[in-house]
Protein backbone atom coordinates (compact mmCIF):
# COMPACT_ATOMS: atom_id res chain seq x y z
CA UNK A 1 53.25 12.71 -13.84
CA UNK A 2 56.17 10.86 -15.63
CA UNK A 3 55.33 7.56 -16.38
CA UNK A 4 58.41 6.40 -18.00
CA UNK A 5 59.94 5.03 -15.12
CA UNK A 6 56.73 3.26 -13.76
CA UNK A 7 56.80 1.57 -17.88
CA UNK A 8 60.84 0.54 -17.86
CA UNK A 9 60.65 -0.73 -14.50
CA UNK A 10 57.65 -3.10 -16.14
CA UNK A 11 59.24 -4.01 -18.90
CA UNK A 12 62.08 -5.40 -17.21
CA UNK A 13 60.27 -6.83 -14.50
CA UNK A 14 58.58 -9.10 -17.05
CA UNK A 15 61.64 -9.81 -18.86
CA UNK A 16 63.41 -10.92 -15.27
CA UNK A 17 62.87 -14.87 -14.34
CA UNK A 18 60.02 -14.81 -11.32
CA UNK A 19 61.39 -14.51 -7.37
CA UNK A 20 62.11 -17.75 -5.98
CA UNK A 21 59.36 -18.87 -3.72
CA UNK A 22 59.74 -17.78 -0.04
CA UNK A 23 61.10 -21.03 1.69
CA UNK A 24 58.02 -22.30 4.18
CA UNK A 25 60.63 -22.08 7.32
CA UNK A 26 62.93 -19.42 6.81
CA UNK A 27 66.06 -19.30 9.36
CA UNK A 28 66.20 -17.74 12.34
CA UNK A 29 69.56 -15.81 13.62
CA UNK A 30 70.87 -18.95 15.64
CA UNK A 31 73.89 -18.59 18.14
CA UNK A 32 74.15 -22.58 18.76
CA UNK A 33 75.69 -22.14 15.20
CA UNK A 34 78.01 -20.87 17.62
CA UNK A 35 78.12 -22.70 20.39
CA UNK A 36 81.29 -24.66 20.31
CA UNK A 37 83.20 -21.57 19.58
CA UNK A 38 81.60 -19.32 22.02
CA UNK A 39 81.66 -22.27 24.32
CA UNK A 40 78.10 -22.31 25.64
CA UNK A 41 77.12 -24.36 28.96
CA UNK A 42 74.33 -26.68 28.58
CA UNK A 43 72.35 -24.01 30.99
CA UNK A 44 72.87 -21.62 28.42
CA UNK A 45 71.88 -23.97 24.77
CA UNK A 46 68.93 -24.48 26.92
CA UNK A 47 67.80 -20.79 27.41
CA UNK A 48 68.94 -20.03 23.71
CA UNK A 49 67.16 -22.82 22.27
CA UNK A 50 63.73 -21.94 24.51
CA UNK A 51 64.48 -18.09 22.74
CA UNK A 52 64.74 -19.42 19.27
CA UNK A 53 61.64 -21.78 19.69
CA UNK A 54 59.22 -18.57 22.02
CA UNK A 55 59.92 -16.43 18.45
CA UNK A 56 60.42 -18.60 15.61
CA UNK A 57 56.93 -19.02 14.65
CA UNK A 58 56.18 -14.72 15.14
CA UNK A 59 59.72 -14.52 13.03
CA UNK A 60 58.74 -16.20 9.88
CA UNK A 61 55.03 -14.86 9.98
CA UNK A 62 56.39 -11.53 9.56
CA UNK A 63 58.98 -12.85 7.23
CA UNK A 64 56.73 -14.40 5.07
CA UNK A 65 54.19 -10.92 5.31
CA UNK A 66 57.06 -8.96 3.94
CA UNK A 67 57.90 -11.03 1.19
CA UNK A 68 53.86 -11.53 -0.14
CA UNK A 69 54.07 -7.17 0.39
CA UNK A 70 57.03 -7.11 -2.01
CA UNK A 71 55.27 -9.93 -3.94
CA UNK A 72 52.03 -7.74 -4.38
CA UNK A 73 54.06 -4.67 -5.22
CA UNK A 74 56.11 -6.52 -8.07
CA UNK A 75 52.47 -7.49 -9.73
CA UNK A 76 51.86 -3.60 -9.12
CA UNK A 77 54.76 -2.20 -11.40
CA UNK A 78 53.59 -4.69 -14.13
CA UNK A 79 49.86 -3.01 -14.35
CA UNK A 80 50.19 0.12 -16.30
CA UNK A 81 47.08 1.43 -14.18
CA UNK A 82 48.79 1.78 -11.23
CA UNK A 83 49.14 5.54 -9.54
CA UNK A 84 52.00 6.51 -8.38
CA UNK A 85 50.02 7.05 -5.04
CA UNK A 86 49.12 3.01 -4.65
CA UNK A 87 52.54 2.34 -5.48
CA UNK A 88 54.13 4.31 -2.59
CA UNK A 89 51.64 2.87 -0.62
CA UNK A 90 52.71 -0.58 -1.55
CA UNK A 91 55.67 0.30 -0.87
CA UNK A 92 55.08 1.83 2.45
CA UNK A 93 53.90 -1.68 3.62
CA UNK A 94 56.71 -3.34 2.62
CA UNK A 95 58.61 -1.31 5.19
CA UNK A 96 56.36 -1.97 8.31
CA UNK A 97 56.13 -5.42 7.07
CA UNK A 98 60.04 -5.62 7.03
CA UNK A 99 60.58 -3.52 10.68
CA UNK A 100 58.48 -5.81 12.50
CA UNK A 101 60.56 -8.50 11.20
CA UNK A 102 63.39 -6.44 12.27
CA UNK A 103 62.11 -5.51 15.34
CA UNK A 104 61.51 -9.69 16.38
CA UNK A 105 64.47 -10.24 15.11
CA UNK A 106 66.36 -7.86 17.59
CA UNK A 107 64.07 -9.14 20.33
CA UNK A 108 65.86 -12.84 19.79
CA UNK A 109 69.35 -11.49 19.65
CA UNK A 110 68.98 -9.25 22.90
CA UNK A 111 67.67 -12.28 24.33
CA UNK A 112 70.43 -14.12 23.15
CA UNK A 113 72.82 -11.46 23.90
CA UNK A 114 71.55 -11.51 27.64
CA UNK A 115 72.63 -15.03 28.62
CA UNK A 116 76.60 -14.91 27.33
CA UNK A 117 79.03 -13.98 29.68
CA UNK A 118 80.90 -10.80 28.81
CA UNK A 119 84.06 -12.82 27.19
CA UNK A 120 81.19 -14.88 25.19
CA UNK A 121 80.00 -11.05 24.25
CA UNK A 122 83.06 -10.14 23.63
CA UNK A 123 84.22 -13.29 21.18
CA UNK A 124 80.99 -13.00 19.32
CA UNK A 125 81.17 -8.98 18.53
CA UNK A 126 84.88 -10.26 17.35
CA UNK A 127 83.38 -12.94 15.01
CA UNK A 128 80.55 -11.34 13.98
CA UNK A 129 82.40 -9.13 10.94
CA UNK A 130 84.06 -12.21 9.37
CA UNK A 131 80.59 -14.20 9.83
CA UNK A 132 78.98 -11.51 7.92
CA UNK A 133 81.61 -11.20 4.81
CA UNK A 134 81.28 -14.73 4.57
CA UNK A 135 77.55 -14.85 4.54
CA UNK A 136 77.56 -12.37 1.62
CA UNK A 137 79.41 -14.75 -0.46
CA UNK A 138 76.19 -16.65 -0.79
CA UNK A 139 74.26 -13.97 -1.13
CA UNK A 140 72.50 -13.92 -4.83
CA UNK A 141 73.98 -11.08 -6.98
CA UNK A 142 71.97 -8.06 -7.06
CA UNK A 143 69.51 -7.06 -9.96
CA UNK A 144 71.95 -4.45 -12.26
CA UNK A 145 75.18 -5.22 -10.65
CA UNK A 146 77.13 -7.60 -12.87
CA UNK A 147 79.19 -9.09 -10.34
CA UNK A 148 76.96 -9.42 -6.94
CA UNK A 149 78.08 -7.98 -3.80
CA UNK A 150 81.36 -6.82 -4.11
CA UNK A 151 83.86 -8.59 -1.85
CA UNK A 152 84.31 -7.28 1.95
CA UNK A 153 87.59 -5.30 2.25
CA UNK A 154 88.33 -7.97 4.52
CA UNK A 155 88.62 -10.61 1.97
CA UNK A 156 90.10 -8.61 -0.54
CA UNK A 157 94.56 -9.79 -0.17
């Protein structure tokens, strides 16, 4: 077994600043964000709101279980004595600790989803591309790429 890789990945680890902390509450996907443009009825902040508040607290427990299982796998790479087996292992978690915070967070938006009318559907599958470009403006750069996330073809006039 190479361990070259497992040694580099270390080294620069160490070298790199530590994450920032995972924030206690992190965000849910919110459509009153939305509201005045997808013109919600109070009837329907109401049942939006109740969704957001039934899976808030299950959202950022599995939020917060994926980041401490990327957490723990970070400390991994920086102990030489780690096998290759415990590390895809580690790693392994990290993905069913990230579905099931997928998997809550689709619950939400089908629930969400379910109470707009179809135009409501309609404007928000229009908005959503331009939400998203915008969103990755913010978005830290990624480790290795020396300019972040490249701009959405969108943006780019």
């Amino acid at each position: 077994m190479n361990l070259a890789p497992l040694f580099l990945a270390s080294s620069l680890l160490a070298q790199a600043p530590p994450p920032p902390p995972m924030p206690p509450e992190a965000p849910v996907p919110n459509l009153l964000l939305l509201k005045d443009y997808l013109q919600l009825s109070p009837a329907q902040i109401k049942l939006i709101h109740s969704s957001l508040e039934k899976h808030k607290g299950s959202l950022d427990q599995k939020r917060h279980a994926a980041h401490l299982a990327h957490l723990v796998l970070e400390d991994a790479l920086l102990d030489p004595s780690t096998t290759e087996a415990k590390l895809k292992e580690l790693n392994e978690l990290i993905g069913v600790a990230k579905l099931a915070e997928i998997i809550e967070a689709h619950a939400l938006l089908k629930e969400n989803a379910a109470v707009l009318s179809p135009e409501q559907a309609a404007q928000l599958r229009t908005a959503l591309p331009v939400i998203k470009s915008l969103l990755r403006q913010f978005q830290p750069p990624r480790p290795g790429s020396p300019t972040g996330h490249p701009q959405p073809p969108e943006l780019h006039q």
